[in-house]
N, C-alpha and C. Protein backbone atom coordinates (compact mmCIF):
# COMPACT_ATOMS: atom_id res chain seq x y z
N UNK A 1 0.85 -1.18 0.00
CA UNK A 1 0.00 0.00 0.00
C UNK A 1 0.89 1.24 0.00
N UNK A 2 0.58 2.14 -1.15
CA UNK A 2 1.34 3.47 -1.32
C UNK A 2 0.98 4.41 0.06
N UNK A 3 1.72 5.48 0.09
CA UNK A 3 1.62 6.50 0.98
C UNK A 3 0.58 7.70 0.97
N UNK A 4 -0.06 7.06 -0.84
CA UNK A 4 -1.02 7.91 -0.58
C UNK A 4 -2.33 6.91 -0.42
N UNK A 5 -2.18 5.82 -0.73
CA UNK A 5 -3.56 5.30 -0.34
C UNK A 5 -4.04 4.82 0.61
N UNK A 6 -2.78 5.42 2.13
CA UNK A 6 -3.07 5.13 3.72
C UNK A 6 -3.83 6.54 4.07
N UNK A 7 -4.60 5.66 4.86
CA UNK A 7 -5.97 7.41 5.78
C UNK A 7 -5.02 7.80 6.56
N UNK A 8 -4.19 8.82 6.69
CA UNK A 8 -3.27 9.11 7.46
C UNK A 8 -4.54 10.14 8.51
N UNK A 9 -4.18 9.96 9.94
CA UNK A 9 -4.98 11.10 10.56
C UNK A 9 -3.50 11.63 11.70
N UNK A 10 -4.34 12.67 11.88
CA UNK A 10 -3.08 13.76 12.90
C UNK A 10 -3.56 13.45 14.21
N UNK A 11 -2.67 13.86 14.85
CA UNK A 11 -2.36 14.06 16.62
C UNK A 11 -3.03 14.25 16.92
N UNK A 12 -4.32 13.65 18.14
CA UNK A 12 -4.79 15.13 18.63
C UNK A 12 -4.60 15.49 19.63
N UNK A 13 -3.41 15.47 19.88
CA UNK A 13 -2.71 16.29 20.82
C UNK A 13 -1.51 17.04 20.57
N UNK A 14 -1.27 17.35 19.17
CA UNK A 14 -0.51 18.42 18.79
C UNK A 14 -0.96 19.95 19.43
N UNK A 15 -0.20 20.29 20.08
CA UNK A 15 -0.35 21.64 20.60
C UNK A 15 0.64 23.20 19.88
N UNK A 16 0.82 22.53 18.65
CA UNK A 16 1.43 23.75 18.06
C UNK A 16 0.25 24.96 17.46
N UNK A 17 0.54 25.87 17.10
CA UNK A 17 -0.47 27.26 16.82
C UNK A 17 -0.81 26.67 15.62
N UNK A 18 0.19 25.91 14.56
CA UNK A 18 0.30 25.78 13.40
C UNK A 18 -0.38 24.46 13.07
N UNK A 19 -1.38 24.33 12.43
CA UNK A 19 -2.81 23.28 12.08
C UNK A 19 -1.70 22.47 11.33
N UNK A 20 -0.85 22.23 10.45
CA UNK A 20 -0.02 20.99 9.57
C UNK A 20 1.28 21.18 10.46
N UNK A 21 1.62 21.57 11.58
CA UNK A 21 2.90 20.97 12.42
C UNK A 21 2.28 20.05 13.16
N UNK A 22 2.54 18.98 12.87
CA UNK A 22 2.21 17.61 13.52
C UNK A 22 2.37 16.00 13.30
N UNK A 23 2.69 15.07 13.99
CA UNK A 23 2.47 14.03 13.52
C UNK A 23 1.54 13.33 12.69
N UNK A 24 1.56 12.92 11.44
CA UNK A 24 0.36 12.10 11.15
C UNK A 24 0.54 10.65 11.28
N UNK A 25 -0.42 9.83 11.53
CA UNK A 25 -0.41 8.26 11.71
C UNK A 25 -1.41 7.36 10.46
N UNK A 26 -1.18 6.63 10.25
CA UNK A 26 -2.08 5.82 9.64
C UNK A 26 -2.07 4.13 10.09
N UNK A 27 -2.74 3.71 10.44
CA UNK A 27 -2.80 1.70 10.82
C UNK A 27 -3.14 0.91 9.43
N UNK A 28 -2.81 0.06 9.93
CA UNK A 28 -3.12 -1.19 8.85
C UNK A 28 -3.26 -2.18 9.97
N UNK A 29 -3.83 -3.48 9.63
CA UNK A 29 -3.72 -4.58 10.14
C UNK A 29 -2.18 -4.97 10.69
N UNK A 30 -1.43 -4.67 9.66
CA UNK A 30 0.47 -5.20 9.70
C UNK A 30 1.20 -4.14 9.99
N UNK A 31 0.42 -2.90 10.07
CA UNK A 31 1.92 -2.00 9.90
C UNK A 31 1.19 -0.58 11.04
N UNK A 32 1.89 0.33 11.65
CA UNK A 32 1.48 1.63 12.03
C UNK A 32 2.64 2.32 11.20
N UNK A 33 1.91 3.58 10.32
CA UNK A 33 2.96 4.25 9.94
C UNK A 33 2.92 5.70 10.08
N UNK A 34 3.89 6.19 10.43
CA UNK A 34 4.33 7.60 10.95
C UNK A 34 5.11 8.56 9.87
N UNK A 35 4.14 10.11 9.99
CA UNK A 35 5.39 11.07 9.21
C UNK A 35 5.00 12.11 9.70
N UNK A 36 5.62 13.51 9.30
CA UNK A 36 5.39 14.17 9.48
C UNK A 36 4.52 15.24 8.44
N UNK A 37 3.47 15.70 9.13
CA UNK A 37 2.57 16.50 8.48
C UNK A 37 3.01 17.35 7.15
N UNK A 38 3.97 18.39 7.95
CA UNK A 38 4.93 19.22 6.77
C UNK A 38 5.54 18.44 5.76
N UNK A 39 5.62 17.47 5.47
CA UNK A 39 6.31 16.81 4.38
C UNK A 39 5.90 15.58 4.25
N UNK A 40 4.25 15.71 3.52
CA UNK A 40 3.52 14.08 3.56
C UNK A 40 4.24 13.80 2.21
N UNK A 41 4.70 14.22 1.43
CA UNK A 41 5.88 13.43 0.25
C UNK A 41 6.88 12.55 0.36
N UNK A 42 7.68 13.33 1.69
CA UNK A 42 8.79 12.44 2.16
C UNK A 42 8.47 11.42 2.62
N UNK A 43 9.16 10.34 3.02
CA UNK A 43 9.73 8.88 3.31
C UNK A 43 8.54 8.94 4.70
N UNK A 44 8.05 7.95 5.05
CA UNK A 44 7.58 7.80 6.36
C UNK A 44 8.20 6.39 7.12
N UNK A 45 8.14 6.60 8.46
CA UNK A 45 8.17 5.61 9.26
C UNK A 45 7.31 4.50 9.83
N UNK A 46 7.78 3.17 9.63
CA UNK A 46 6.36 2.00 9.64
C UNK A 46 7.13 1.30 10.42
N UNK A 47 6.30 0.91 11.71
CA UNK A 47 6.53 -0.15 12.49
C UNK A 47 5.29 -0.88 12.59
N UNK A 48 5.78 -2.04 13.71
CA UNK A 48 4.59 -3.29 13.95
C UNK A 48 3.67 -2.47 14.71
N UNK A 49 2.79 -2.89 14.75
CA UNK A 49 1.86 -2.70 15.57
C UNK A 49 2.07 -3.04 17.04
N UNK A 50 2.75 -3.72 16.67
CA UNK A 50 3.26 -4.26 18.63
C UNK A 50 4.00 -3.07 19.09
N UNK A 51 5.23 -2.92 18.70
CA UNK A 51 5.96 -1.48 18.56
C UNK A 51 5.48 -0.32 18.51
N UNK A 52 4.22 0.19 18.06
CA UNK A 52 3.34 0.91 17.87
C UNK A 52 2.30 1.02 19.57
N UNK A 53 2.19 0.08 19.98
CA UNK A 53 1.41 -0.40 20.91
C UNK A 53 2.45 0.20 22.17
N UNK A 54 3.29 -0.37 22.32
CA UNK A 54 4.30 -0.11 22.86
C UNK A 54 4.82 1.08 23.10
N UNK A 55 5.25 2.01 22.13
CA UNK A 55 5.37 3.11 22.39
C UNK A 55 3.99 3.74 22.83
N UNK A 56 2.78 3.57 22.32
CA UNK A 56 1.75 4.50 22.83
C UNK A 56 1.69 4.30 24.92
N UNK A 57 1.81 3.04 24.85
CA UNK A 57 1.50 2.86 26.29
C UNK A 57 2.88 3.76 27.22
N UNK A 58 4.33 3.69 26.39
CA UNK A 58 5.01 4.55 27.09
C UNK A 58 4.73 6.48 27.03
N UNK A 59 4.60 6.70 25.92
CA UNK A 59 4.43 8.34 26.15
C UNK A 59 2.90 8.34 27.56
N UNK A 60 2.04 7.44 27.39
CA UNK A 60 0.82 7.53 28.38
C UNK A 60 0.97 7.75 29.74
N UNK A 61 2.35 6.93 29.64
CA UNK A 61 2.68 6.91 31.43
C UNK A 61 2.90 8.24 31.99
């Protein structure tokens, strides 16, 4: 699956003034993938979902 045919959605807990400074995310069954808002062209970052899981439960703490 291309980068454009993932539903990427944003943070919502970006607290910048600026509406596209932010993380965007998109899931799949196999993959969570990460980029940044300002540059949905560039390269993004895809991990497991476990890894994905994982980090969410650490920023929570």
């Amino acid at each position: 699956m291309s980068a454009t045919e993932l539903r990427w959605v944003k943070s919502s807990y970006s607290s910048s003034s600026d509406i596209n400074d932010c993380v965007e995310v998109a899931s799949t069954p196999a993959a969570a993938h990460i980029r940044d808002s300002k540059a949905p062209d560039a390269a993004h970052m895809t991990v497991t979902p476990a890894t994905w899981a994982g980090f969410l439960r650490y920023v929570t703490e």
